[in-house]
Protein backbone atom coordinates (compact mmCIF):
# COMPACT_ATOMS: atom_id res chain seq x y z
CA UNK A 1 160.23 31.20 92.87
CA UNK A 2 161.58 32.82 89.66
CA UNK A 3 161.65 31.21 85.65
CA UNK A 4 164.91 33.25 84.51
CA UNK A 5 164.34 36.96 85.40
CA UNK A 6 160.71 36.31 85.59
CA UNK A 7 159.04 35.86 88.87
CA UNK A 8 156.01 33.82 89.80
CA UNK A 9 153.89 36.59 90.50
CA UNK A 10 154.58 38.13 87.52
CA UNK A 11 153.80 35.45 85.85
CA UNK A 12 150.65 34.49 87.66
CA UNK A 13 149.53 38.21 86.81
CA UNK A 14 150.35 38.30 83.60
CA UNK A 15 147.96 34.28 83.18
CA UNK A 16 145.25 36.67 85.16
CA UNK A 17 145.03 39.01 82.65
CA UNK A 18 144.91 36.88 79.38
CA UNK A 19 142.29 35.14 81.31
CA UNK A 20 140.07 38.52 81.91
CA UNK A 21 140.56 39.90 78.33
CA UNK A 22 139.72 43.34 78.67
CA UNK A 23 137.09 42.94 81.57
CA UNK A 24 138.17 45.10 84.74
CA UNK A 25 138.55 48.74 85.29
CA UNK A 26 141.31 50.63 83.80
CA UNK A 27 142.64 54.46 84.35
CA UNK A 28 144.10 56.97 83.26
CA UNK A 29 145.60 60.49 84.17
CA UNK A 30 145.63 63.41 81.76
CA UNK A 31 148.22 65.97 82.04
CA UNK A 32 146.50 69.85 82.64
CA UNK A 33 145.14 71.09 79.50
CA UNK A 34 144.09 74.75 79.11
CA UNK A 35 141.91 74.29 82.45
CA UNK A 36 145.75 73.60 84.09
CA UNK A 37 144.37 71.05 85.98
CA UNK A 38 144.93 67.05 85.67
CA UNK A 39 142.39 64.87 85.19
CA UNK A 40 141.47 61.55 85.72
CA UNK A 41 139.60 58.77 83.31
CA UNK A 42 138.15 55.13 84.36
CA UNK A 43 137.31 53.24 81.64
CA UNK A 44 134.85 50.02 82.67
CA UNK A 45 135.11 46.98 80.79
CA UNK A 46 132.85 43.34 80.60
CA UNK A 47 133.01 41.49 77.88
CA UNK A 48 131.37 38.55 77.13
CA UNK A 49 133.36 36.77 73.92
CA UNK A 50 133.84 39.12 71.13
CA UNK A 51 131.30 41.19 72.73
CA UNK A 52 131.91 44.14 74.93
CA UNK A 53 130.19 46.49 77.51
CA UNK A 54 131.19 49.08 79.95
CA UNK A 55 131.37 53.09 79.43
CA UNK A 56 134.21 55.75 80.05
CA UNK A 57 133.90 58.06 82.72
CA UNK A 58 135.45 61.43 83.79
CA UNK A 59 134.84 63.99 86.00
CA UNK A 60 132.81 65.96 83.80
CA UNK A 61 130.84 63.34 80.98
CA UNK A 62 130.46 59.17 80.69
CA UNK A 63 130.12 57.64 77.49
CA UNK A 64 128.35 54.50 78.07
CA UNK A 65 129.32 51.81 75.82
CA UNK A 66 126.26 50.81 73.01
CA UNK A 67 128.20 49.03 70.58
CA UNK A 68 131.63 46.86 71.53
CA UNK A 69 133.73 44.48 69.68
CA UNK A 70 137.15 42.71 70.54
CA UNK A 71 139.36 41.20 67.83
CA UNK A 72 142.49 39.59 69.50
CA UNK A 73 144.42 42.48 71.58
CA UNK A 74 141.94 45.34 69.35
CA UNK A 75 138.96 46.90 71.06
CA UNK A 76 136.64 48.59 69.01
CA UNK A 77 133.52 50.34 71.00
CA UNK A 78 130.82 53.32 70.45
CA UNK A 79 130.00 55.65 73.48
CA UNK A 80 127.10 57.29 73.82
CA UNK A 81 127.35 60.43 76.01
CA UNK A 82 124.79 60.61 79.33
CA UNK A 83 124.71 64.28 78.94
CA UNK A 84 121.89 64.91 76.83
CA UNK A 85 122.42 65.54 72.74
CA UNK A 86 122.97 61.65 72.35
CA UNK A 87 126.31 62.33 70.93
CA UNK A 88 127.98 59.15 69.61
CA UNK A 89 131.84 58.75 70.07
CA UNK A 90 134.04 56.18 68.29
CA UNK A 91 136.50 54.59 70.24
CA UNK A 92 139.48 52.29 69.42
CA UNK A 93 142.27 51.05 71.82
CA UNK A 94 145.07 47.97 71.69
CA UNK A 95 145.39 45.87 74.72
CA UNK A 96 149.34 44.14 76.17
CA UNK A 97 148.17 42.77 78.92
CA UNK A 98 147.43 44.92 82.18
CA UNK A 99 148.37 48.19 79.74
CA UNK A 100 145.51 49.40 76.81
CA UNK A 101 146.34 52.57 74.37
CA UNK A 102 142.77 53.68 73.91
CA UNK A 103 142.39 56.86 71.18
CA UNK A 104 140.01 59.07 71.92
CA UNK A 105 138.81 61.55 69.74
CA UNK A 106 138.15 65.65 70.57
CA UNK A 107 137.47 68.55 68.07
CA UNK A 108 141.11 69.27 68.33
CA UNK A 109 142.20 65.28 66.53
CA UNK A 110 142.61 62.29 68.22
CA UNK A 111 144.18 61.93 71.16
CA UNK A 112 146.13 58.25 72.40
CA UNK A 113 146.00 57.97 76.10
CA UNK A 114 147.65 55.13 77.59
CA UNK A 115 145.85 53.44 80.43
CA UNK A 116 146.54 50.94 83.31
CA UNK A 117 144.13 48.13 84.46
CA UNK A 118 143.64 48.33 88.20
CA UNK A 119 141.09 45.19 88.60
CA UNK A 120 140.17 42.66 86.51
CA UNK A 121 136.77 42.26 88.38
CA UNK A 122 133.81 43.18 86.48
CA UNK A 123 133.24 47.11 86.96
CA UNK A 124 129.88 48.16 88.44
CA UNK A 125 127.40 49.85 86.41
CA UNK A 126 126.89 53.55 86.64
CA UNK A 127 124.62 54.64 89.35
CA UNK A 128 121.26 55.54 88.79
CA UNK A 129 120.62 58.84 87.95
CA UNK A 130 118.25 61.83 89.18
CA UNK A 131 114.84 62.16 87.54
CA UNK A 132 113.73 66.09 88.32
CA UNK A 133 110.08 66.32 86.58
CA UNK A 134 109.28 69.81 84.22
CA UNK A 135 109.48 72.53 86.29
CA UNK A 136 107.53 75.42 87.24
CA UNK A 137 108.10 78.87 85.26
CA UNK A 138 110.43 80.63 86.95
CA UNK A 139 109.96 84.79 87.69
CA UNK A 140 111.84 86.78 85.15
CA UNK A 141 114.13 88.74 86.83
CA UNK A 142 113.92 91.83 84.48
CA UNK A 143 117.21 91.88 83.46
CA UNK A 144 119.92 91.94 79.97
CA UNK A 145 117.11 94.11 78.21
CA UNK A 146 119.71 94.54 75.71
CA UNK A 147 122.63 91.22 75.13
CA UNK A 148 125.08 91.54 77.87
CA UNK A 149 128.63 93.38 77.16
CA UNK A 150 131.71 92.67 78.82
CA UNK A 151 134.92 90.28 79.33
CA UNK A 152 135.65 86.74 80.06
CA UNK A 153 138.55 84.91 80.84
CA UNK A 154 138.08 81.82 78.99
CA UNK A 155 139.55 82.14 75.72
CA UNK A 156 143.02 83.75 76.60
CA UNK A 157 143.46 82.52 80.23
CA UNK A 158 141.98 79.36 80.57
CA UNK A 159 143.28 78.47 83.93
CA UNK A 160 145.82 80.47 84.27
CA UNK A 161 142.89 83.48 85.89
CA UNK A 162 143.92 85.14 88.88
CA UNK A 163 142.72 88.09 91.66
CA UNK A 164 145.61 89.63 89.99
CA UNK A 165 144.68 89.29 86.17
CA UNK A 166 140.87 90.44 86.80
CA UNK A 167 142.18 93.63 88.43
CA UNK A 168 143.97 94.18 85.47
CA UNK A 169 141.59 93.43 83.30
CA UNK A 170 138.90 95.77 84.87
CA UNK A 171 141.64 98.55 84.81
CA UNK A 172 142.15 98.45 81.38
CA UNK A 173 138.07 98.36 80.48
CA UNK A 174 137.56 101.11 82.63
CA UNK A 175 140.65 103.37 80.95
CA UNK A 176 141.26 102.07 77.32
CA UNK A 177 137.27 103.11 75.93
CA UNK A 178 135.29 99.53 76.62
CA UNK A 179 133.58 100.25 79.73
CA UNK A 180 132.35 103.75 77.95
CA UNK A 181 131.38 101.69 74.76
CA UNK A 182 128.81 99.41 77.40
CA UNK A 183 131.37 96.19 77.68
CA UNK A 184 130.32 96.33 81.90
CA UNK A 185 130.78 92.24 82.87
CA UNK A 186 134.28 91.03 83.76
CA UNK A 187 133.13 87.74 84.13
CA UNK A 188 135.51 84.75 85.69
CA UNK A 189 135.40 81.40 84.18
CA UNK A 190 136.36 78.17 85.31
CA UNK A 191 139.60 77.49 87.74
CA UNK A 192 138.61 79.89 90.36
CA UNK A 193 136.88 77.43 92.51
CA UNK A 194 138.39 75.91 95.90
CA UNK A 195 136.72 73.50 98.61
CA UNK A 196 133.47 73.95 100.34
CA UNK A 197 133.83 74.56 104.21
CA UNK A 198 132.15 72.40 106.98
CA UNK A 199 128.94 74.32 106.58
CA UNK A 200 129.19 73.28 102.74
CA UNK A 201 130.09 77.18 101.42
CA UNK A 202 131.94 77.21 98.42
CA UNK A 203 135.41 78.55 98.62
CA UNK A 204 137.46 80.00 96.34
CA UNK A 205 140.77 78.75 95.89
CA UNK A 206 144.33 80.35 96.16
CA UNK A 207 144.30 82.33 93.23
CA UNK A 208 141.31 84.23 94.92
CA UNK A 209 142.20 84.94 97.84
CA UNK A 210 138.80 87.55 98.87
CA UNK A 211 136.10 87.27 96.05
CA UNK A 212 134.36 89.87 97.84
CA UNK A 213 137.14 92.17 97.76
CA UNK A 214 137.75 91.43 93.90
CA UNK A 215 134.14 92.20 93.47
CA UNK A 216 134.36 95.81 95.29
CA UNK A 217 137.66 96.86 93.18
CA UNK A 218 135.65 95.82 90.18
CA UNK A 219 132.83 97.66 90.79
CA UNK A 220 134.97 100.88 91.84
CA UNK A 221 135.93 101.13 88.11
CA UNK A 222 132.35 101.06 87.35
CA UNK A 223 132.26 97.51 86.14
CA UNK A 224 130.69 94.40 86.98
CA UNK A 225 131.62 91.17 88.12
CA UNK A 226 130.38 87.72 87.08
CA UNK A 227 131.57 84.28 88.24
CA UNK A 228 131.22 80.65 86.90
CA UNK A 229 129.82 76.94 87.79
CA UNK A 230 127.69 74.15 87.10
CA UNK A 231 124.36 72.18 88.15
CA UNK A 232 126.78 69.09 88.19
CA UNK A 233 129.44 67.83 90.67
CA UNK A 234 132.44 69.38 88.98
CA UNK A 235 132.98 71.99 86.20
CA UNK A 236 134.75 71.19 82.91
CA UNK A 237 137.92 71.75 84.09
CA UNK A 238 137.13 69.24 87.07
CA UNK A 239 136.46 71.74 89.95
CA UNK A 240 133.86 72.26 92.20
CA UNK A 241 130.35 72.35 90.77
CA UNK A 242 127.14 73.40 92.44
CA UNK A 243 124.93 70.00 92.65
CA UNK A 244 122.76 70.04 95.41
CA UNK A 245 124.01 73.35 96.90
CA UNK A 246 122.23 75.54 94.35
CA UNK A 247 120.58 78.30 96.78
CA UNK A 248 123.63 77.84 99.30
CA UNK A 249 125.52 79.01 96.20
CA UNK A 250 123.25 81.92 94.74
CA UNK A 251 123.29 83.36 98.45
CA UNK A 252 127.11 82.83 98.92
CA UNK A 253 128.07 84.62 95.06
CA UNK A 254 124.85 87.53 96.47
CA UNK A 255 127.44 88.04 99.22
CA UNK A 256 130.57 88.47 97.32
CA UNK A 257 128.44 90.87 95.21
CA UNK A 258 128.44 88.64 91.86
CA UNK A 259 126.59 90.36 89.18
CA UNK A 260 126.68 87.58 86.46
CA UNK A 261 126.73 83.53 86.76
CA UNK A 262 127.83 81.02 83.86
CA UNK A 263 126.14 78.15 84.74
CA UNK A 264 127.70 75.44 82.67
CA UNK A 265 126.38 71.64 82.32
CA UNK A 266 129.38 69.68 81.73
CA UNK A 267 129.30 67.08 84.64
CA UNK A 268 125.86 67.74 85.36
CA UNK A 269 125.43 64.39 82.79
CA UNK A 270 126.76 62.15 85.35
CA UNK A 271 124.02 62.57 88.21
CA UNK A 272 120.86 63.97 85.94
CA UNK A 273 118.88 62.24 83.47
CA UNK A 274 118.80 63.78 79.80
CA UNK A 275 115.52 65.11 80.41
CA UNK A 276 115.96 66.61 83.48
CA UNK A 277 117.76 69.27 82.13
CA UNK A 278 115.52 72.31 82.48
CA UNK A 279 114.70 71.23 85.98
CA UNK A 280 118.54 71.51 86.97
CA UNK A 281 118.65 75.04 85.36
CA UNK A 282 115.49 76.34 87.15
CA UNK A 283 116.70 74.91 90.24
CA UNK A 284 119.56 77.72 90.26
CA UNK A 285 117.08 80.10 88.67
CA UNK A 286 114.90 80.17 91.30
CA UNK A 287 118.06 80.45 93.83
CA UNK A 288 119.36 83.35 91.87
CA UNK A 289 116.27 85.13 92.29
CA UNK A 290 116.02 84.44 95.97
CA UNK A 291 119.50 85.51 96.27
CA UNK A 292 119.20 89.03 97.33
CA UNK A 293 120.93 90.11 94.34
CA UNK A 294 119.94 91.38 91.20
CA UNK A 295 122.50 88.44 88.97
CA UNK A 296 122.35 87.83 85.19
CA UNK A 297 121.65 84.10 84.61
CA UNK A 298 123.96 82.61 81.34
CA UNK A 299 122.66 79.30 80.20
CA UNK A 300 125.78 77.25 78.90
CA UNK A 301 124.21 73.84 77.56
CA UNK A 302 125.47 74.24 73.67
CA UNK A 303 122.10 74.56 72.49
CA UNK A 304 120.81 70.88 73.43
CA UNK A 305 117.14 70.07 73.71
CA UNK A 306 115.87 73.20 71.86
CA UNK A 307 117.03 75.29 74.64
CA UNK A 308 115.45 78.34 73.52
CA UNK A 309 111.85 76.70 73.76
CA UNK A 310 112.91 76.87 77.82
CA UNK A 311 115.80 78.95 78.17
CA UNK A 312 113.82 82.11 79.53
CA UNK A 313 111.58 80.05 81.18
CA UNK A 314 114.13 78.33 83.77
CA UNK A 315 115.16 82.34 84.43
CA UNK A 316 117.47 82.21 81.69
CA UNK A 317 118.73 85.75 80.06
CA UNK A 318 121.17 84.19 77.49
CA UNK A 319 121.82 80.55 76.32
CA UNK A 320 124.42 79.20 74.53
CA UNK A 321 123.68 78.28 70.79
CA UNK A 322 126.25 75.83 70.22
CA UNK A 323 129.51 74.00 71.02
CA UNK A 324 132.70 76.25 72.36
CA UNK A 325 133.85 78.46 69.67
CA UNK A 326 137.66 78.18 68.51
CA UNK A 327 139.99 81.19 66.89
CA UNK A 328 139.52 79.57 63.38
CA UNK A 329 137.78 81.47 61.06
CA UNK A 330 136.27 77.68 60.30
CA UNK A 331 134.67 77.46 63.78
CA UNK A 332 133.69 80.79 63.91
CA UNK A 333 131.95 81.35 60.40
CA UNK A 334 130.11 77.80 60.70
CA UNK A 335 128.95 78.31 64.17
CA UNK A 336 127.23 82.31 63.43
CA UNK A 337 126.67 81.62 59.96
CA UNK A 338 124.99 78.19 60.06
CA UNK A 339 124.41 77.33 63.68
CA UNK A 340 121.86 80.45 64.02
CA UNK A 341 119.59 80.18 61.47
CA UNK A 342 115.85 79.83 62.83
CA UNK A 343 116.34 80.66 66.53
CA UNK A 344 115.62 84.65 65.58
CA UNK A 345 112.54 83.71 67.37
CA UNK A 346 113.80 82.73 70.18
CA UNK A 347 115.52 86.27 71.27
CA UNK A 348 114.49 89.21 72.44
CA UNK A 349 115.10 91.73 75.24
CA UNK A 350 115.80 89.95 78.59
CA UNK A 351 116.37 87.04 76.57
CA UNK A 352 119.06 86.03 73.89
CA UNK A 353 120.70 83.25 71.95
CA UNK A 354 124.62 83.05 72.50
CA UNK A 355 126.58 81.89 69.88
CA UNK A 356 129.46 81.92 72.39
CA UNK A 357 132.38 84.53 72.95
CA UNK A 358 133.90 86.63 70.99
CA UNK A 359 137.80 85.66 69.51
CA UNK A 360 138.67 88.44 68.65
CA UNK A 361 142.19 89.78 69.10
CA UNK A 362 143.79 86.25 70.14
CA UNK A 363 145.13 86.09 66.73
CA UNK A 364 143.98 83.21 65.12
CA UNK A 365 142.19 85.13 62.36
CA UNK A 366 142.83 88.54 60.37
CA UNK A 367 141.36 91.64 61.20
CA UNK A 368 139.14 91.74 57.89
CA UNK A 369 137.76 88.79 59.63
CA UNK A 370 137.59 89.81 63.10
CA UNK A 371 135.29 92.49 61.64
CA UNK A 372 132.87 89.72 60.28
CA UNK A 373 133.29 88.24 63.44
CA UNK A 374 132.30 91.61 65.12
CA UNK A 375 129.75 92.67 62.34
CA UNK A 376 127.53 88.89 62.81
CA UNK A 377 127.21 88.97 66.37
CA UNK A 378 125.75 92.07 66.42
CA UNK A 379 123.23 91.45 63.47
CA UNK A 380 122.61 88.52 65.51
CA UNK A 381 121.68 90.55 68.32
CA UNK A 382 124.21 88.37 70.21
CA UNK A 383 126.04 89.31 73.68
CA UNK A 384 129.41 91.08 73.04
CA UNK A 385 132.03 89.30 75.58
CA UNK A 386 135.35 89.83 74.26
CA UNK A 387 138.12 87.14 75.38
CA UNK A 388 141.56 88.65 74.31
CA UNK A 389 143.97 90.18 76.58
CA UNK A 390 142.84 93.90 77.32
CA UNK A 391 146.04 94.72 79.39
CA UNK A 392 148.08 94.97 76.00
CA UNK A 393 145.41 95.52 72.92
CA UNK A 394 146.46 96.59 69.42
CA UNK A 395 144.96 99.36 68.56
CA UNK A 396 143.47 97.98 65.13
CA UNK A 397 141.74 95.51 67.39
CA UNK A 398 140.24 97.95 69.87
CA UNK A 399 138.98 99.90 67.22
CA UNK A 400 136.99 96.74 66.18
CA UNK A 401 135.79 95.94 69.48
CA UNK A 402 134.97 99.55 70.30
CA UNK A 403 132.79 100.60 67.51
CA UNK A 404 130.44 102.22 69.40
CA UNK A 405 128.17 102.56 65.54
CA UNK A 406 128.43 98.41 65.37
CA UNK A 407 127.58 98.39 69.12
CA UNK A 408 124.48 100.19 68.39
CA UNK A 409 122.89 97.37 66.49
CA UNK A 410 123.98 94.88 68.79
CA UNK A 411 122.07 97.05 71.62
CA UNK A 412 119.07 98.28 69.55
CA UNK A 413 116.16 98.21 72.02
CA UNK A 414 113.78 96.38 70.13
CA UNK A 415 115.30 93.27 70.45
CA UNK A 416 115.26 91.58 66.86
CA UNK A 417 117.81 88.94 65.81
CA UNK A 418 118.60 89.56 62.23
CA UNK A 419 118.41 86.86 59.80
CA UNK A 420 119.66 85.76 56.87
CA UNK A 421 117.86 87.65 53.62
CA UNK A 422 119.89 86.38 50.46
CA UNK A 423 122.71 83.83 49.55
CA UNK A 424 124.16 83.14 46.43
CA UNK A 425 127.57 80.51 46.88
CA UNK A 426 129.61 82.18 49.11
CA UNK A 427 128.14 85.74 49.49
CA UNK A 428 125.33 86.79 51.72
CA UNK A 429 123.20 89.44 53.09
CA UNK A 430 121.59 89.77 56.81
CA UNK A 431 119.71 92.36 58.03
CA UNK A 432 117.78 93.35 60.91
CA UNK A 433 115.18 95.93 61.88
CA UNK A 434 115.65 98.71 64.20
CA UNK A 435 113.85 100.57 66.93
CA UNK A 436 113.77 103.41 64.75
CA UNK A 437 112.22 101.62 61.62
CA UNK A 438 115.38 101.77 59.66
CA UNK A 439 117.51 98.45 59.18
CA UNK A 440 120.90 97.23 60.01
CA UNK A 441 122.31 95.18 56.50
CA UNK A 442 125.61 93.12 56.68
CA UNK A 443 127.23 91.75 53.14
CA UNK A 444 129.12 89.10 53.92
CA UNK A 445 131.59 87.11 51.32
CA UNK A 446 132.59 83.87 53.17
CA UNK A 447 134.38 82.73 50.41
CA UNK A 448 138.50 82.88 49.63
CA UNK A 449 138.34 85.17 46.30
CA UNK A 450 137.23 88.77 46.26
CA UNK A 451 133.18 88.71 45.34
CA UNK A 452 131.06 91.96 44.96
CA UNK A 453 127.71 91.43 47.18
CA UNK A 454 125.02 93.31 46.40
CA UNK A 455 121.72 93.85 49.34
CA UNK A 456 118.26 94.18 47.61
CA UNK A 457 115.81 96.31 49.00
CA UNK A 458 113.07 93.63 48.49
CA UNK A 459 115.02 91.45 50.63
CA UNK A 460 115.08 93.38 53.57
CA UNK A 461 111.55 94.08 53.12
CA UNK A 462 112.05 97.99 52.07
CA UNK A 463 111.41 99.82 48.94
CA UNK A 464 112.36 103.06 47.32
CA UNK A 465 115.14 105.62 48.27
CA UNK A 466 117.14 105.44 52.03
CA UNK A 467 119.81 107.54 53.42
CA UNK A 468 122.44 104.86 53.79
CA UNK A 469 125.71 104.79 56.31
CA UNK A 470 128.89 102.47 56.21
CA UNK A 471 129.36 101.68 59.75
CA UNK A 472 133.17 100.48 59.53
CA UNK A 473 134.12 103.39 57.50
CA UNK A 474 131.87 105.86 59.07
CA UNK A 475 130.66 107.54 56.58
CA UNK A 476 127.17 108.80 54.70
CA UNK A 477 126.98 106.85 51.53
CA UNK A 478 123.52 109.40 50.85
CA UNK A 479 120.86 108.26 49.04
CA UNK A 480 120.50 105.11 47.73
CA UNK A 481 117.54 103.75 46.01
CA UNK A 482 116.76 99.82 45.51
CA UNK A 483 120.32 97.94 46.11
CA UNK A 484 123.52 98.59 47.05
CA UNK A 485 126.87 96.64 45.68
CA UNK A 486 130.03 96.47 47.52
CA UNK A 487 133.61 94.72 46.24
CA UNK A 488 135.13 92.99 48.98
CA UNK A 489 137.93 91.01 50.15
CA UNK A 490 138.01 87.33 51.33
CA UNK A 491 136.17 86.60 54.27
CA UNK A 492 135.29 90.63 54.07
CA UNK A 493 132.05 92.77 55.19
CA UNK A 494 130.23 95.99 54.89
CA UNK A 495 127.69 96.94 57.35
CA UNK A 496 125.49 99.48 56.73
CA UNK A 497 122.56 101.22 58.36
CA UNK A 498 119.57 102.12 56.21
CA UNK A 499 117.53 105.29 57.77
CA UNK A 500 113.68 104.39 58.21
């Protein structure tokens, strides 16, 4: 039966979903982002009156929902990730019927996804997640005395990695000065994973067609090669994770001859508890070690639950600091200028905090500041993993990535993060001690006018009269006794090393 050009089962559809409000389970499909993949979201909805419950899930995070509201056809709601930080997210959508506009916000603005309501049952809850207790100290595995050097594909690739682009990559390390200046990791990130086979081995996918042959052309050029995962279900970018194939894993990447593993949580928040965190880290700790292969272990957990307390202990040799780092001096200046301070104690050889990769060279900031960029990490004793295109480098950016006098900080065998001496406003001084008993000194002027900085002896803990060397300019500045003043540019530095 129709009314006009309306038929009964529309009708009756549309009366069913008045009737449910918002309760029922609605989805949505993301068009590939940088990962190039698409990805799914459910969102689960009960409410009760003007009350509301539920949570949002993807492949990699849920939000469940701790505060909920409904006003007419406007949903108001606050998830609280099940990853564990406890981040809070704000959500707000507008309901027609079967069809909701939810906007969900990201650190690049606010995004409006339109979703479609495939039940009006009431969703089920999330399963019950997996309660691993502390675990045991895992073995070091003597490894990253100094803060690993090398390449990933992250920042300029994204998905878009291939067999072909790593070759490329490695051939340009090993002929355009990196590989000399100790950059040795070419390290694959996300997008490279495929299916598992009937015995449950990870595959790589079409864009890889023979890891183990990538792996032997990489280390030809005298490089090496490091892959990418994570203790949950699926990576970021929604592929194949490593839950509950962690030593089938280690021994499979052992095989292909993988030097280096990024071990990322992402979706690892769906199936572990908060606090099991450090057990799902040792877990793959333990299988690296067992491996048969000597493979640097990279932490990537954004600095959650005081990670360096634990980091070395689940067999950790770096950990990630903070959130993903952007090509905005903004991102950049907040997360090594602010996000480090205190965790100096935390690092040390075999065992380092990661502020993330370096952006230098994709453009997004100047070279003045790709030199503060540069200049910070290594104060910060950080590892050097540059994440540009290598195949076609400027040669004012090479130069900044290849100064083998900044590198020498960066590597200095005793191990100590610098820290942060003197601030006044905008300008400030770090400084670190060296193996030799001299000091490494960085004056820094974050802000957007010229500023002369000046480093105090007293604040680096020195006194008296110290052959001094500008490490940008490379040159002897002689002797210097007390301080040393320097005029420089917006978002400028000077680094200097002051002999013992």
């Amino acid at each position: 039966m129709r009314f006009g050009n309306v038929s009964t089962l529309a009708l009756l559809a549309a009366a069913v979903a008045i009737a449910a409000g918002p309760t029922g389970s609605w989805t949505a499909q993301l068009p590939g982002g940088r990962s190039g993949s698409s990805r799914q979201i459910v969102l689960a909805l009960d409410a009760t009156g003007a009350q509301l419950k539920g949570y949002v899930k993807t492949a990699q995070y849920e939000d469940l929902i701790v505060e909920g509201k409904i006003n007419g056809n406007e949903i108001s709601f606050v998830g609280e990730r099940q990853s564990g930080n406890g981040q809070r997210v704000n959500y707000t959508a507008v309901m027609n019927g079967d069809e909701l506009k939810l906007s969900i916000p990201g650190r690049q603005g606010t995004r409006e996804v339109e979703f479609r309501r495939t039940s009006t049952e009431v969703p089920p809850p999330l399963p019950p997640k997996v309660n691993l207790p502390e675990p045991k100290p895992v073995r070091a595995n003597g490894l990253a005395k100094t803060p690993p050097m090398g390449w990933n594909s992250w920042n300029k690739f994204h998905g878009q990695v291939n067999d072909q682009v790593v070759r490329q990559i490695a051939d340009a390390m090993a002929s355009n000065g990196m590989r000399d200046a100790g950059y040795l990791y070419v390290n694959i990130d996300d997008t490279w994973e495929g299916q598992r086979d009937a015995q449950g081995n990870i595959q790589s996918n079409s864009k890889f067609p023979n890891m183990k042959a990538l792996a032997d052309y990489v280390h030809s050029k005298g490089l090496k090669l490091g892959i990418y995962s994570s203790p949950g279900p699926k990576t970021c970018a929604g592929f194949e994770g490593s839950y509950q194939h962690e030593e089938q894993d280690a021994k499979t990447y052992a095989a292909w001859g993988i030097d280096y593993l990024k071990y990322d949580w992402c979706s690892a928040g769906r199936v572990y508890t908060p606090s099991s965190m450090q057990g799902a880290y040792a877990k793959m700790g333990e299988a690296l070690l067992t491996s048969g292969r000597h493979i640097v272990f990279s932490l990537c957990q954004y600095g959650w639950q005081d990670v360096g307390e634990w980091g070395a202990k689940v067999g950790g040799n770096l950990w990630r600091t903070t959130g993903d780092i952007s090509d905005r001096w903004e991102a950049m200046s907040r997360i090594g200028f602010d996000n480090q301070l205190g965790r100096e104690k935390y690092a040390g050889p075999g065992h380092w905090n990661d502020p993330d990769m370096l952006e230098i060279g994709n453009g997004g900031m100047s070279d003045t500041e790709y030199r503060t960029h540069m200049s910070l990490w290594c104060l910060l004793a950080a590892p050097l993993l540059a994440g540009n295109d290598l195949r076609d480098v400027k040669p004012d950016i090479l130069q900044i990535l290849d100064n083998k006098e900044v590198i020498a900080i960066d590597q200095d065998k005793l191990g100590k993060q610098g820290v942060r001496v003197a601030k006044d406003g905008d300008v400030e001084v770090w400084a670190r001690p060296l193996a030799d008993g001299g000091h490494a000194v960085g004056l820094f002027n974050r802000g957007a006018s010229a500023a002369k900085v000046t480093a105090k002896w007293s604040d680096i803990g020195i006194q008296g009269s110290h052959k001094v060397r500008d490490l940008w300019a490379h040159s002897d500045l002689g002797k210097i006794s007390n301080e040393y003043s320097a005029d420089m540019p917006s978002h400028g530095v000077v680094m200097l090393r002051i002999a013992k």
